[in-house]
PDB file of N, CA and C in Angstrom:
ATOM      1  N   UNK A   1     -14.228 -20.693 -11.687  1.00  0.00           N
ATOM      2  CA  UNK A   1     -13.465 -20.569 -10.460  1.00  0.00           C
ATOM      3  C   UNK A   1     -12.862 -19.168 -10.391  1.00  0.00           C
ATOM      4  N   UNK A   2     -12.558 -18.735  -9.173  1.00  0.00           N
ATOM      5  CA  UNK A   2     -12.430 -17.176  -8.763  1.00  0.00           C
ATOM      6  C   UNK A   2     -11.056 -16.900  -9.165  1.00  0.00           C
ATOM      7  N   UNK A   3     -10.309 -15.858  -9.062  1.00  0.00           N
ATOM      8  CA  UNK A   3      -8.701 -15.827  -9.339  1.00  0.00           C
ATOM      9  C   UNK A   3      -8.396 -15.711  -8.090  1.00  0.00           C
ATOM     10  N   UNK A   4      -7.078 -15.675  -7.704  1.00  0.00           N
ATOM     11  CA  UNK A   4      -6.464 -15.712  -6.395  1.00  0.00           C
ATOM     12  C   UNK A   4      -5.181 -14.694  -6.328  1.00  0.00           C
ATOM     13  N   UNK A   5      -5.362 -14.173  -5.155  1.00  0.00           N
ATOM     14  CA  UNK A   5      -3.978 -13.490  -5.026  1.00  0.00           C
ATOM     15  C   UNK A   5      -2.638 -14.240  -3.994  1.00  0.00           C
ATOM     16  N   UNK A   6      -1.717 -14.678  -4.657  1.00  0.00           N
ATOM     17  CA  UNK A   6      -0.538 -15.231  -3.578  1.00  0.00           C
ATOM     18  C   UNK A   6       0.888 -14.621  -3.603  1.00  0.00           C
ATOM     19  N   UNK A   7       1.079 -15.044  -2.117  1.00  0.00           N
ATOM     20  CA  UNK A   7       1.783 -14.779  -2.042  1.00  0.00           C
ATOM     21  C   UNK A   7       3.366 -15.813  -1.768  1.00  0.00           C
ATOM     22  N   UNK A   8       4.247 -15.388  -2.854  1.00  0.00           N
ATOM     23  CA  UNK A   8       5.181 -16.084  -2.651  1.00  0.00           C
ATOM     24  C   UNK A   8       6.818 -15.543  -2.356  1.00  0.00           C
ATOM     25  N   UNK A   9       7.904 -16.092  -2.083  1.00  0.00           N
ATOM     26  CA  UNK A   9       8.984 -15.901  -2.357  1.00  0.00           C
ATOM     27  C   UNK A   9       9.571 -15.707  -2.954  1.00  0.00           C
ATOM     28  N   UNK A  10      10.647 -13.963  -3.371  1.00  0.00           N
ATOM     29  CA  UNK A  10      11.160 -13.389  -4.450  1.00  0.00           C
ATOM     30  C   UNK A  10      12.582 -14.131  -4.060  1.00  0.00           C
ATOM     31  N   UNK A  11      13.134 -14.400  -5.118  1.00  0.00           N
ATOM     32  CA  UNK A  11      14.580 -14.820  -5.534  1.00  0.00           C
ATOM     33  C   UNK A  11      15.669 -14.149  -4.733  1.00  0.00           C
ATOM     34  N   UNK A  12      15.602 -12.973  -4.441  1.00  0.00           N
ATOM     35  CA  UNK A  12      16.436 -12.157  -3.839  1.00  0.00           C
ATOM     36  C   UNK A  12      15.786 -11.658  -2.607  1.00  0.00           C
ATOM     37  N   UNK A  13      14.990 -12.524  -1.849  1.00  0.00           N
ATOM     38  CA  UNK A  13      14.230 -12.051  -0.453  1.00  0.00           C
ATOM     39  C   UNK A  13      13.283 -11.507  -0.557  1.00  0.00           C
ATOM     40  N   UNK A  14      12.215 -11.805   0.234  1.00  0.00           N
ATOM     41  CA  UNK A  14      11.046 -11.173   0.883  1.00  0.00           C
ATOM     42  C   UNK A  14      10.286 -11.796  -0.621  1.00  0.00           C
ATOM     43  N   UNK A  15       9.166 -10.737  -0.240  1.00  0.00           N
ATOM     44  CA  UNK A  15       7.605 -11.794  -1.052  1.00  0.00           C
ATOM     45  C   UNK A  15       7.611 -10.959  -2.434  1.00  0.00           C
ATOM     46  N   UNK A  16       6.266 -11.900  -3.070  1.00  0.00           N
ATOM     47  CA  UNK A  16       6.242 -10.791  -4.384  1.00  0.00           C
ATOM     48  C   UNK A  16       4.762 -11.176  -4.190  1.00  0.00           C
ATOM     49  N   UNK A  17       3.923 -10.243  -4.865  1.00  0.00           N
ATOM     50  CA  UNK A  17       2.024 -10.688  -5.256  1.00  0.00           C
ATOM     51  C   UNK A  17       2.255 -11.375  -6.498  1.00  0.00           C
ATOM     52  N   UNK A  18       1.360 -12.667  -6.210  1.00  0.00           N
ATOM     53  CA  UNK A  18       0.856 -12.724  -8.044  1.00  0.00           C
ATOM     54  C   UNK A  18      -0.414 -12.660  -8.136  1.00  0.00           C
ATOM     55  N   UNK A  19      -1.226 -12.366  -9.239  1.00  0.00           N
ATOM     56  CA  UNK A  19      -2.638 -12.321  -9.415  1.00  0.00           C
ATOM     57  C   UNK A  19      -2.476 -13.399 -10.232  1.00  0.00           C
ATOM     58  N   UNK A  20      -3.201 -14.448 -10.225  1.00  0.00           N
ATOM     59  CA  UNK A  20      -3.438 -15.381 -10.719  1.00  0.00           C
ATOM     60  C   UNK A  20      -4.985 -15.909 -10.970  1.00  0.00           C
ATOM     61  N   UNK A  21      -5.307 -15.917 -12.686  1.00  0.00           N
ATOM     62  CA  UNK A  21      -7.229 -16.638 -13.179  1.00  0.00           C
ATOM     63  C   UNK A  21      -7.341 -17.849 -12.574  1.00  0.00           C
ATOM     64  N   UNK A  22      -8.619 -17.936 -12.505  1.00  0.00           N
ATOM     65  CA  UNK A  22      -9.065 -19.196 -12.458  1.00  0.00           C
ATOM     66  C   UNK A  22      -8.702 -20.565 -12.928  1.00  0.00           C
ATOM     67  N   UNK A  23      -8.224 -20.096 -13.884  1.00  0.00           N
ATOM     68  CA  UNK A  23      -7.481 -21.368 -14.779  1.00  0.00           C
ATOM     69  C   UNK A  23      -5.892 -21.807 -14.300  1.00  0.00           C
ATOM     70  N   UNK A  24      -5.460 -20.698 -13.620  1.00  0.00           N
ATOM     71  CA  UNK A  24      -4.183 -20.858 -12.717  1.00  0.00           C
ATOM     72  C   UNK A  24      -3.239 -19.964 -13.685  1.00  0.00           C
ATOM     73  N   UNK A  25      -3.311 -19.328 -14.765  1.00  0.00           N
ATOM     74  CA  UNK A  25      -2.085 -18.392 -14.855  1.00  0.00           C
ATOM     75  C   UNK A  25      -2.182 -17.445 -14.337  1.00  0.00           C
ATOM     76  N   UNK A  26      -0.570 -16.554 -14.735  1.00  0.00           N
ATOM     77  CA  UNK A  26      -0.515 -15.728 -13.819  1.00  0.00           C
ATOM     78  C   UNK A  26      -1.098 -14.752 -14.586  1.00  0.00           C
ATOM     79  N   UNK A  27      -1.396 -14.076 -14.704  1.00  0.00           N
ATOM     80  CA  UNK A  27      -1.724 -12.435 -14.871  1.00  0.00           C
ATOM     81  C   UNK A  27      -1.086 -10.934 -14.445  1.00  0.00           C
ATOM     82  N   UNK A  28      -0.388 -11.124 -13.406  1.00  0.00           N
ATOM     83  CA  UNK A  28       0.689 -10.024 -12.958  1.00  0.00           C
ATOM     84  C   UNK A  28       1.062 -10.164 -11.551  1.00  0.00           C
ATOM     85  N   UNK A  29       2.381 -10.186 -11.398  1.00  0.00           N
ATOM     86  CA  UNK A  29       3.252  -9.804 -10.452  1.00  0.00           C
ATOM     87  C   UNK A  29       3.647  -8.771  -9.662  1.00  0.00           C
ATOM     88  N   UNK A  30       4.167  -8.702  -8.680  1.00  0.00           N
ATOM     89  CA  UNK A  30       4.403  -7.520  -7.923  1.00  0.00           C
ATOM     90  C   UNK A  30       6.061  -7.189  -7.976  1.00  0.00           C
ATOM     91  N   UNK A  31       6.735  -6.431  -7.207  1.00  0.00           N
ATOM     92  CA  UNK A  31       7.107  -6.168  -7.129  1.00  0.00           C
ATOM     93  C   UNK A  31       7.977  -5.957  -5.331  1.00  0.00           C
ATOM     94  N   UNK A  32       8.924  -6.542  -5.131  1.00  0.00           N
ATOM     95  CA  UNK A  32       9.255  -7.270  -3.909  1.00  0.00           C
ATOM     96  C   UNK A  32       8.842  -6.152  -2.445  1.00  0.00           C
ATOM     97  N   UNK A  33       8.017  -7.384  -1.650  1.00  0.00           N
ATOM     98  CA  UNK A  33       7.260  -6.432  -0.045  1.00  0.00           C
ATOM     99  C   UNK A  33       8.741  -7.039   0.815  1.00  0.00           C
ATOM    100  N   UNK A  34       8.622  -6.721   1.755  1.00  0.00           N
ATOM    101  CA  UNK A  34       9.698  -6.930   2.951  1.00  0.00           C
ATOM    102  C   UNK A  34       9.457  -8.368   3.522  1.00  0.00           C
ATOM    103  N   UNK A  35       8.167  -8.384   3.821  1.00  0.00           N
ATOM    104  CA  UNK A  35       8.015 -10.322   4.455  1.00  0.00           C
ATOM    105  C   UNK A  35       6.246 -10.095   3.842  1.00  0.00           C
ATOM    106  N   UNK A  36       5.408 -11.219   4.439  1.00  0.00           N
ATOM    107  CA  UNK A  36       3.952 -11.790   4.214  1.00  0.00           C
ATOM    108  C   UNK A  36       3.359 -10.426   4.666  1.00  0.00           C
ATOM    109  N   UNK A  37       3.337  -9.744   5.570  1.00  0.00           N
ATOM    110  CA  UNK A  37       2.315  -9.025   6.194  1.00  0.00           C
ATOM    111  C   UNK A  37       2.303  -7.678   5.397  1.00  0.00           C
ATOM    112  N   UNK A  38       3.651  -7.208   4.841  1.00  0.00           N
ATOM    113  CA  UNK A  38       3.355  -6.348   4.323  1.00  0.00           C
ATOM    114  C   UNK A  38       2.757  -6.499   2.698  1.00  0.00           C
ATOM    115  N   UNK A  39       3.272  -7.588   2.418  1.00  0.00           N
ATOM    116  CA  UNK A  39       2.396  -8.136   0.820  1.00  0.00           C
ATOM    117  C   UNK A  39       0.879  -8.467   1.206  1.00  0.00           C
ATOM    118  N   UNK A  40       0.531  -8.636   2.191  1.00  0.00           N
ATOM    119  CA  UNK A  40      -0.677  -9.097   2.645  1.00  0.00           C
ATOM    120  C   UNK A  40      -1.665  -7.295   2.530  1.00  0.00           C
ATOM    121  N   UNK A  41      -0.845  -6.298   3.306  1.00  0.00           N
ATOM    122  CA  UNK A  41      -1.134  -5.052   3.081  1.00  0.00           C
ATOM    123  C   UNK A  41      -1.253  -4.347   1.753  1.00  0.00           C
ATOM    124  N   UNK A  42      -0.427  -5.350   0.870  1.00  0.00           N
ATOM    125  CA  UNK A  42      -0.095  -4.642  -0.544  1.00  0.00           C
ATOM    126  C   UNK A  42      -1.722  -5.450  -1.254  1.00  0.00           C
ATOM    127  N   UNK A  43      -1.834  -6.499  -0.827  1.00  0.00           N
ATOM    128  CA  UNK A  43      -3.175  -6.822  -1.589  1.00  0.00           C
ATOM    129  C   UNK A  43      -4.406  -5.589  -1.234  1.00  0.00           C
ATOM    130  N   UNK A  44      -4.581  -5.612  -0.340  1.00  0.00           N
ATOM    131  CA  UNK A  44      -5.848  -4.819   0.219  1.00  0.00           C
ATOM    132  C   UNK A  44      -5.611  -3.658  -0.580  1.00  0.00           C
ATOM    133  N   UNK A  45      -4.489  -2.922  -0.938  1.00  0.00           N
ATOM    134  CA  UNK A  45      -3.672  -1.511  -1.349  1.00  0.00           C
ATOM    135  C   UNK A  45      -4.812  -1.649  -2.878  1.00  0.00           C
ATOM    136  N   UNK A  46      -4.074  -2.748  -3.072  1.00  0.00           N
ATOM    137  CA  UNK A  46      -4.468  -3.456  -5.026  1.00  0.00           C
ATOM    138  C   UNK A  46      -5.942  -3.474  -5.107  1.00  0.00           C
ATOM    139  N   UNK A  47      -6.692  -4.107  -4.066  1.00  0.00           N
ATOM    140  CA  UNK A  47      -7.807  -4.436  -4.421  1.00  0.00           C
ATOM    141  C   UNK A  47      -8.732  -3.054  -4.012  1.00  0.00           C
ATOM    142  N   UNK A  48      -8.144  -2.137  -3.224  1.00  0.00           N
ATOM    143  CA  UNK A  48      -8.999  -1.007  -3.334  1.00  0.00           C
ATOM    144  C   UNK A  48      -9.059   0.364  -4.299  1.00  0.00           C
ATOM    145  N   UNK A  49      -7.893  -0.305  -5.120  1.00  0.00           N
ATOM    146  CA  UNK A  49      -7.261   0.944  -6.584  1.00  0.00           C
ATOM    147  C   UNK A  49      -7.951   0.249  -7.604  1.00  0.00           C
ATOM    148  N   UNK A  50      -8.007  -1.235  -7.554  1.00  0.00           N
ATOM    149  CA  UNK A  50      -7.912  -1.619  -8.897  1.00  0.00           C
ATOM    150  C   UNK A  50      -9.830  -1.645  -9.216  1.00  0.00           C
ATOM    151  N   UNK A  51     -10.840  -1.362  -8.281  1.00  0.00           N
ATOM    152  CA  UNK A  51     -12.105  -1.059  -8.589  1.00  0.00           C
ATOM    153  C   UNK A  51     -12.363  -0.088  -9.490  1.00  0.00           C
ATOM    154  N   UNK A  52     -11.632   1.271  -8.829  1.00  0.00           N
ATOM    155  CA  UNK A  52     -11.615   2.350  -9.886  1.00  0.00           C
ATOM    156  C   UNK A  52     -10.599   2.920 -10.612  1.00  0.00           C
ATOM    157  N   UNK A  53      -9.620   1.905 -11.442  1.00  0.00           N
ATOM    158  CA  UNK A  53      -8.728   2.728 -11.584  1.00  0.00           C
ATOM    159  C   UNK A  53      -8.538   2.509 -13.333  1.00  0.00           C
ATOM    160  N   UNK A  54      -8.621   3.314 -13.925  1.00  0.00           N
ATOM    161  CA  UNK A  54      -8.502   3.834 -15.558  1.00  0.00           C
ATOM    162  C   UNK A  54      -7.240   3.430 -16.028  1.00  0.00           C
ATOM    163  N   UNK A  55      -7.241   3.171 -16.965  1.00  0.00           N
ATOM    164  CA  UNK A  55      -6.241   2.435 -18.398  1.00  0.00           C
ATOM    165  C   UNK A  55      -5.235   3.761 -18.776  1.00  0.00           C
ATOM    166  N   UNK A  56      -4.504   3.570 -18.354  1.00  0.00           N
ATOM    167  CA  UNK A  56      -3.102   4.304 -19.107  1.00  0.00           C
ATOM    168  C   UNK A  56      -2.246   4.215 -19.712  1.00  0.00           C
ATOM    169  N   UNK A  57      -2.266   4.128 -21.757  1.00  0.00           N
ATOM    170  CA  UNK A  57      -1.925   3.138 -22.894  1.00  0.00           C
ATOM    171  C   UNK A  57      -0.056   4.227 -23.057  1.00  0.00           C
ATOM    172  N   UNK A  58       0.020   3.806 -22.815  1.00  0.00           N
ATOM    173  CA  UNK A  58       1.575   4.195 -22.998  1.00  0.00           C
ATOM    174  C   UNK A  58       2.657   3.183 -24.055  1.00  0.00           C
ATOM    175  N   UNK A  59       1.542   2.443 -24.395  1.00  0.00           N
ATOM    176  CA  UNK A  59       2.400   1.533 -25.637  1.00  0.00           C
ATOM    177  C   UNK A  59       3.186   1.990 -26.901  1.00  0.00           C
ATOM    178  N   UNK A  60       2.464   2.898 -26.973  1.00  0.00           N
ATOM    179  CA  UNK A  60       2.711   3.830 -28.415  1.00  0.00           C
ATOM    180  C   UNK A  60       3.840   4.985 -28.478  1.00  0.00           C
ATOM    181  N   UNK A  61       3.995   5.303 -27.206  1.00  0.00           N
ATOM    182  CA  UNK A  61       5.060   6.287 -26.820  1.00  0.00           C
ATOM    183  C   UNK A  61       5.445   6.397 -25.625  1.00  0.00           C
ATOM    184  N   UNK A  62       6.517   7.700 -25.081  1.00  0.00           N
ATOM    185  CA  UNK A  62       7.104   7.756 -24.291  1.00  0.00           C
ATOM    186  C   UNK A  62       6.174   7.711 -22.775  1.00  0.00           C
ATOM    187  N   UNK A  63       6.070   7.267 -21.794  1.00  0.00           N
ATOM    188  CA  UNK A  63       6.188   6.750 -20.559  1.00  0.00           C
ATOM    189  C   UNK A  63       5.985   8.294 -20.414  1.00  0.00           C
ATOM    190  N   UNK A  64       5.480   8.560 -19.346  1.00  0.00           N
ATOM    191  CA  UNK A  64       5.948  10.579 -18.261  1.00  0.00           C
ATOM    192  C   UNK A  64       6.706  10.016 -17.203  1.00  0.00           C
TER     193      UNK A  64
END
């Protein structure tokens, strides 16, 4: 089964993304849109970066 992107209600207003597997966890969250349409905009944003977009390991040290 495919993963899904939803959209739900942040605690403190307006929406958040989740990416969510097939299996139903989550996998990552967003970060709060204003209402649906603009999280709806924020998917399309995601799904046209996240085709080409490269690994940046910052685990090991300081963040830029």
């Amino acid at each position: 089964m495919a993963g899904k992107f939803e959209l739900v209600a942040a605690e403190q207003g307006g929406v958040r993304i989740r990416l969510v597997n097939g299996a139903g966890a989550i996998l990552a969250v967003s970060g709060i849109y204003r209402d649906s349409a603009a999280a709806a905009s924020g998917v399309t944003e995601i799904r046209e970066h996240a085709a080409t977009a490269h690994i940046a390991d910052y685990s090991s040290g300081p963040q830029p």
